[in-house]
Protein backbone atom coordinates (compact mmCIF):
# COMPACT_ATOMS: atom_id res chain seq x y z
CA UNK A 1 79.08 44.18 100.63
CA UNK A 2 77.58 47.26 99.66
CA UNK A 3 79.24 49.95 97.99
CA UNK A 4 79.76 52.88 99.94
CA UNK A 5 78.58 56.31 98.92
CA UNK A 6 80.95 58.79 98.21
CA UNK A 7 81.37 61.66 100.78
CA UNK A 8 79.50 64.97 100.28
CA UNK A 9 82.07 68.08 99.24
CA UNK A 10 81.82 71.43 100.10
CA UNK A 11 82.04 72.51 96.65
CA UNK A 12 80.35 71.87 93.85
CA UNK A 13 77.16 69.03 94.86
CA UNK A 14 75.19 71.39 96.27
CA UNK A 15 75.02 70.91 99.89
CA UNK A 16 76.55 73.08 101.30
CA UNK A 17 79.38 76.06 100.32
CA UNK A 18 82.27 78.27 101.71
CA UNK A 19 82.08 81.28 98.93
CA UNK A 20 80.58 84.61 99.97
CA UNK A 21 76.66 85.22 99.27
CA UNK A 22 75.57 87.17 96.64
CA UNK A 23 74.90 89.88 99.11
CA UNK A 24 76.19 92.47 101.67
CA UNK A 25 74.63 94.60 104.32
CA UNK A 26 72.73 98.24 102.74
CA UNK A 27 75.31 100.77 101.68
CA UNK A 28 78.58 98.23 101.68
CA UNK A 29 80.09 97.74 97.92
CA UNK A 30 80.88 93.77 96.96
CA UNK A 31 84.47 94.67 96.55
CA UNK A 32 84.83 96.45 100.35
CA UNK A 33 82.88 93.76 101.96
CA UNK A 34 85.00 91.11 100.16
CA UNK A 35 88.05 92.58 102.06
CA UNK A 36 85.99 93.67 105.68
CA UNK A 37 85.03 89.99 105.23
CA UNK A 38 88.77 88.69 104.93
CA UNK A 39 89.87 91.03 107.61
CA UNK A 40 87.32 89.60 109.92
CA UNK A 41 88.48 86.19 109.19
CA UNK A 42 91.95 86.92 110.18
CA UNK A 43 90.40 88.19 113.10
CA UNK A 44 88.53 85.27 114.24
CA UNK A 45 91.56 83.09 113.78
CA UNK A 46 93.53 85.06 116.26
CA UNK A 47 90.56 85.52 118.89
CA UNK A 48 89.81 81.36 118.03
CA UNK A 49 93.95 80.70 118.81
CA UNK A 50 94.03 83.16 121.72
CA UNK A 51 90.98 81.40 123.71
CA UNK A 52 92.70 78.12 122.94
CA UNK A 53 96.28 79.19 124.44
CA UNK A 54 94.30 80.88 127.20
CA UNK A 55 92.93 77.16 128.43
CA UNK A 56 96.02 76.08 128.00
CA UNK A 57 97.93 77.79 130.22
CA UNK A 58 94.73 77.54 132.54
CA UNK A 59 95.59 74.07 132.77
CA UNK A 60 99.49 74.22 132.80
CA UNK A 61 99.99 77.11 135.50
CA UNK A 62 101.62 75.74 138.64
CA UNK A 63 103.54 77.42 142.02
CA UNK A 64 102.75 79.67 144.69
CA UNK A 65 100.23 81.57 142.28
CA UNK A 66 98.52 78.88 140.57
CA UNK A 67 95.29 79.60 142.04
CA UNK A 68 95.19 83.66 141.56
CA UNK A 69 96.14 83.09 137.57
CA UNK A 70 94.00 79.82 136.66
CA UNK A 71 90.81 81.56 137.85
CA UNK A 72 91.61 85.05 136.31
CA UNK A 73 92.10 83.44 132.95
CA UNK A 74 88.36 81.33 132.70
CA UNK A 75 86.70 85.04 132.79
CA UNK A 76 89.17 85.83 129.82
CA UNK A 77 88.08 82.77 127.97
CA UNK A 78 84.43 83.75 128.37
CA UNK A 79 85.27 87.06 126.84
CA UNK A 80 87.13 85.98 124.30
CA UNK A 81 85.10 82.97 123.39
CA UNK A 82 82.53 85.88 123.33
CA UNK A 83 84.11 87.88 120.87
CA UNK A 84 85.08 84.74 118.61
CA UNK A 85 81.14 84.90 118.01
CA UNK A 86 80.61 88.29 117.24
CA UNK A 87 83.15 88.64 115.07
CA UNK A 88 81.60 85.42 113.33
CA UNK A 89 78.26 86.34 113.12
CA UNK A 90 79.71 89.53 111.52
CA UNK A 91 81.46 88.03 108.97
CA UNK A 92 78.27 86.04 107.89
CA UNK A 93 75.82 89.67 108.14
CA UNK A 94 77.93 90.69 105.56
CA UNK A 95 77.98 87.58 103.35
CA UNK A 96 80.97 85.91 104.45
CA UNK A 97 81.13 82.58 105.72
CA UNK A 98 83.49 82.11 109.19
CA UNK A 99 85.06 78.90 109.84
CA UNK A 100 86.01 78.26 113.06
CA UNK A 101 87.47 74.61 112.54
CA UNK A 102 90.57 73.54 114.26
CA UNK A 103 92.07 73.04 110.79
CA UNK A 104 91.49 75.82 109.41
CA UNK A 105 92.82 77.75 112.07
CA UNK A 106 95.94 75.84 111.90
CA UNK A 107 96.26 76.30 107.92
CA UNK A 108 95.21 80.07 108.22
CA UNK A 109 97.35 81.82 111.63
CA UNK A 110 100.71 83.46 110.53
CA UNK A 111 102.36 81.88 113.76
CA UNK A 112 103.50 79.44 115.73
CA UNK A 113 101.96 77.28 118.85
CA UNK A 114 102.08 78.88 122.08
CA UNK A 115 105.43 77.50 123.26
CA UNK A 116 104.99 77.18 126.94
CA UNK A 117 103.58 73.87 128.44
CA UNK A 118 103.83 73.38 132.19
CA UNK A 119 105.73 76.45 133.92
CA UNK A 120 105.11 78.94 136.93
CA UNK A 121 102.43 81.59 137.05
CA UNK A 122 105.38 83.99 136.04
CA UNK A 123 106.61 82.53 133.17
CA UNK A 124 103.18 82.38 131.51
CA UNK A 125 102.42 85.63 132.32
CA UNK A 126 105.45 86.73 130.58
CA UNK A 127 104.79 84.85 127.18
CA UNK A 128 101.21 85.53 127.22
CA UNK A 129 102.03 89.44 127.49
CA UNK A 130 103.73 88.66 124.04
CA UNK A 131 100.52 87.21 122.94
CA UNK A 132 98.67 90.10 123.82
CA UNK A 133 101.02 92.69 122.61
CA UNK A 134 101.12 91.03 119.46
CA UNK A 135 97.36 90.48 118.79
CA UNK A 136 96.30 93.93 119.65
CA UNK A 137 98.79 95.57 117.29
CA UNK A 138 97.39 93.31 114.88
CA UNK A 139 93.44 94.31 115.75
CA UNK A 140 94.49 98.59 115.95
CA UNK A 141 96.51 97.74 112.14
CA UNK A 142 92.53 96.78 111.55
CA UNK A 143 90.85 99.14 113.06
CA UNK A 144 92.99 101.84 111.45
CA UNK A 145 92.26 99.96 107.85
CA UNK A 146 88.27 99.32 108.38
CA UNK A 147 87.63 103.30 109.70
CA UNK A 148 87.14 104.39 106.07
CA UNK A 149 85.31 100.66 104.59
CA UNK A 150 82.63 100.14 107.49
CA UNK A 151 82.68 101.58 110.47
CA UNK A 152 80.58 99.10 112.24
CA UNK A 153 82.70 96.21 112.24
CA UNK A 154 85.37 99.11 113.15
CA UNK A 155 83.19 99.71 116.02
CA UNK A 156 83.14 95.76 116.90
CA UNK A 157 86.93 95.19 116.80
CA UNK A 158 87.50 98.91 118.99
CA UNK A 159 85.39 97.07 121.72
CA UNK A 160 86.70 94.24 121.83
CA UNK A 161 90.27 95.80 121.60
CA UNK A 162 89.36 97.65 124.84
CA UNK A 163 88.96 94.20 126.42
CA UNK A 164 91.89 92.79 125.22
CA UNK A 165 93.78 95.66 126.47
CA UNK A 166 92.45 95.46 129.86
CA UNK A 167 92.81 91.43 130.23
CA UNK A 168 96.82 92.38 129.13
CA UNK A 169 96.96 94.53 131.88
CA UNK A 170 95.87 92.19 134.36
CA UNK A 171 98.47 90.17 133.55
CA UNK A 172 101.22 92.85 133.24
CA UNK A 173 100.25 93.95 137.02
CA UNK A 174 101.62 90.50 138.02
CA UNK A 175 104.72 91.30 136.33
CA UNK A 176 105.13 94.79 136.85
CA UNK A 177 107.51 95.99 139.94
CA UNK A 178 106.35 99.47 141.65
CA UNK A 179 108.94 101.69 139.23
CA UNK A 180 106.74 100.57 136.46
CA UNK A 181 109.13 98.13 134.97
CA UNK A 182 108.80 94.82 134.00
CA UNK A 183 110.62 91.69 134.41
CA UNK A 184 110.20 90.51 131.36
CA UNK A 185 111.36 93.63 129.53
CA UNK A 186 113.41 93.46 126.37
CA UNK A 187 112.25 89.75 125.64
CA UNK A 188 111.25 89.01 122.05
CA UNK A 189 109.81 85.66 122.14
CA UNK A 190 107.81 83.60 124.61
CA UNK A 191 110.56 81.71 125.56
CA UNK A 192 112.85 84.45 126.23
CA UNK A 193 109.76 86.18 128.21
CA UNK A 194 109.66 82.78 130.63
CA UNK A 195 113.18 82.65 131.26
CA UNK A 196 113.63 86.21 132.17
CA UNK A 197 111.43 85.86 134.83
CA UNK A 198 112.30 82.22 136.01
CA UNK A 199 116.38 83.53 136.10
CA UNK A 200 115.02 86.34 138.38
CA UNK A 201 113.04 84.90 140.74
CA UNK A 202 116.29 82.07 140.79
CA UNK A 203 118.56 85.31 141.44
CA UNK A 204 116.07 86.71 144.34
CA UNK A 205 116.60 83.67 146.00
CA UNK A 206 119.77 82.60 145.96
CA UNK A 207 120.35 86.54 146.91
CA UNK A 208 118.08 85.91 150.20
């Protein structure tokens, strides 16, 4: 039997390589664009994890409003999915090198699985508001940090925080009553978020 070959590594034969080039973009110090570059990558993780719970609950969504929420979200995918590549192709402008493989992503978030598998329009809505509220605190802490190191990719992450922002309030409007409160209010985790609004749907019923 022939002997088989030993695979090729990332580091160290010469094929290929995850370090940073030698080079940046015109007017960017080494040292910034080292840390533009690592703030990019925690940005594509969370953009790469969001599009990835978004299908999920596209597929898991079920009751009376099934149909309404599992075609809103496959726009929000598109967007997302969208930004996943800009914010890429950013990272490797400025001599970075993104990685967008399912195990790094799971080696690199700071958090947990979306928790909620099959459940009511409702109850997703509620944990993915979490989601939301979470991420885009996390992309403004960003923003706030890359104003004075390089404005562009500032400029890329204010854009696509405008998006985010405006695909969170499509799904607050489903929770949302006409006081401007929601349903879900006070929950900390996903979990909590679901239940609220499962326990008061229960409650409108059994009140009817």
């Amino acid at each position: 039997m022939p002997e088989l070959q030993a695979p090729l590594h990332a580091h160290g034969d010469g094929v290929s390589s995850d370090r940073r080039a030698a080079f940046t973009v015109p007017g960017l110090d080494m040292d910034d664009a080292d840390t533009v570059i690592d703030l990019l990558d925690d940005t594509l993780v969370a953009l790469n994890d969001l599009a990835l719970t978004l299908k999920h609950v596209h597929w898991n969504v079920v009751g009376p409003n099934f149909i309404a929420v599992h075609q809103m979200l496959d726009p929000h995918v598109e967007q997302v999915r969208a930004m996943v590549d800009a914010t890429a192709e950013r990272q490797a402008t400025l001599g970075g090198s993104p990685n967008g493989l399912a195990g790094y992503l799971a080696t690199h978030r700071k958090w947990n699985d979306y928790s909620i598998n099959r459940a009511t329009a409702q109850a997703h809505l509620a944990a993915l508001d979490l989601v939301y509220a979470n991420l885009i605190a996390d992309h403004r802490d960003r923003i706030r940090i890359l104003e004075k190191l390089d404005p562009v990719s500032q400029g890329l992450l204010v854009d696509q925080s405008a998006q985010l922002e405006q695909q969170q309030w499509f799904l607050r409007a489903h929770l949302e009553d006409s006081a401007g409160g929601m349903q879900h209010a006070g929950a900390v985790t996903e979990h909590d978020a679901a239940a609220k609004v499962v326990n008061r749907a229960r409650a409108v019923r059994s009140s009817g």
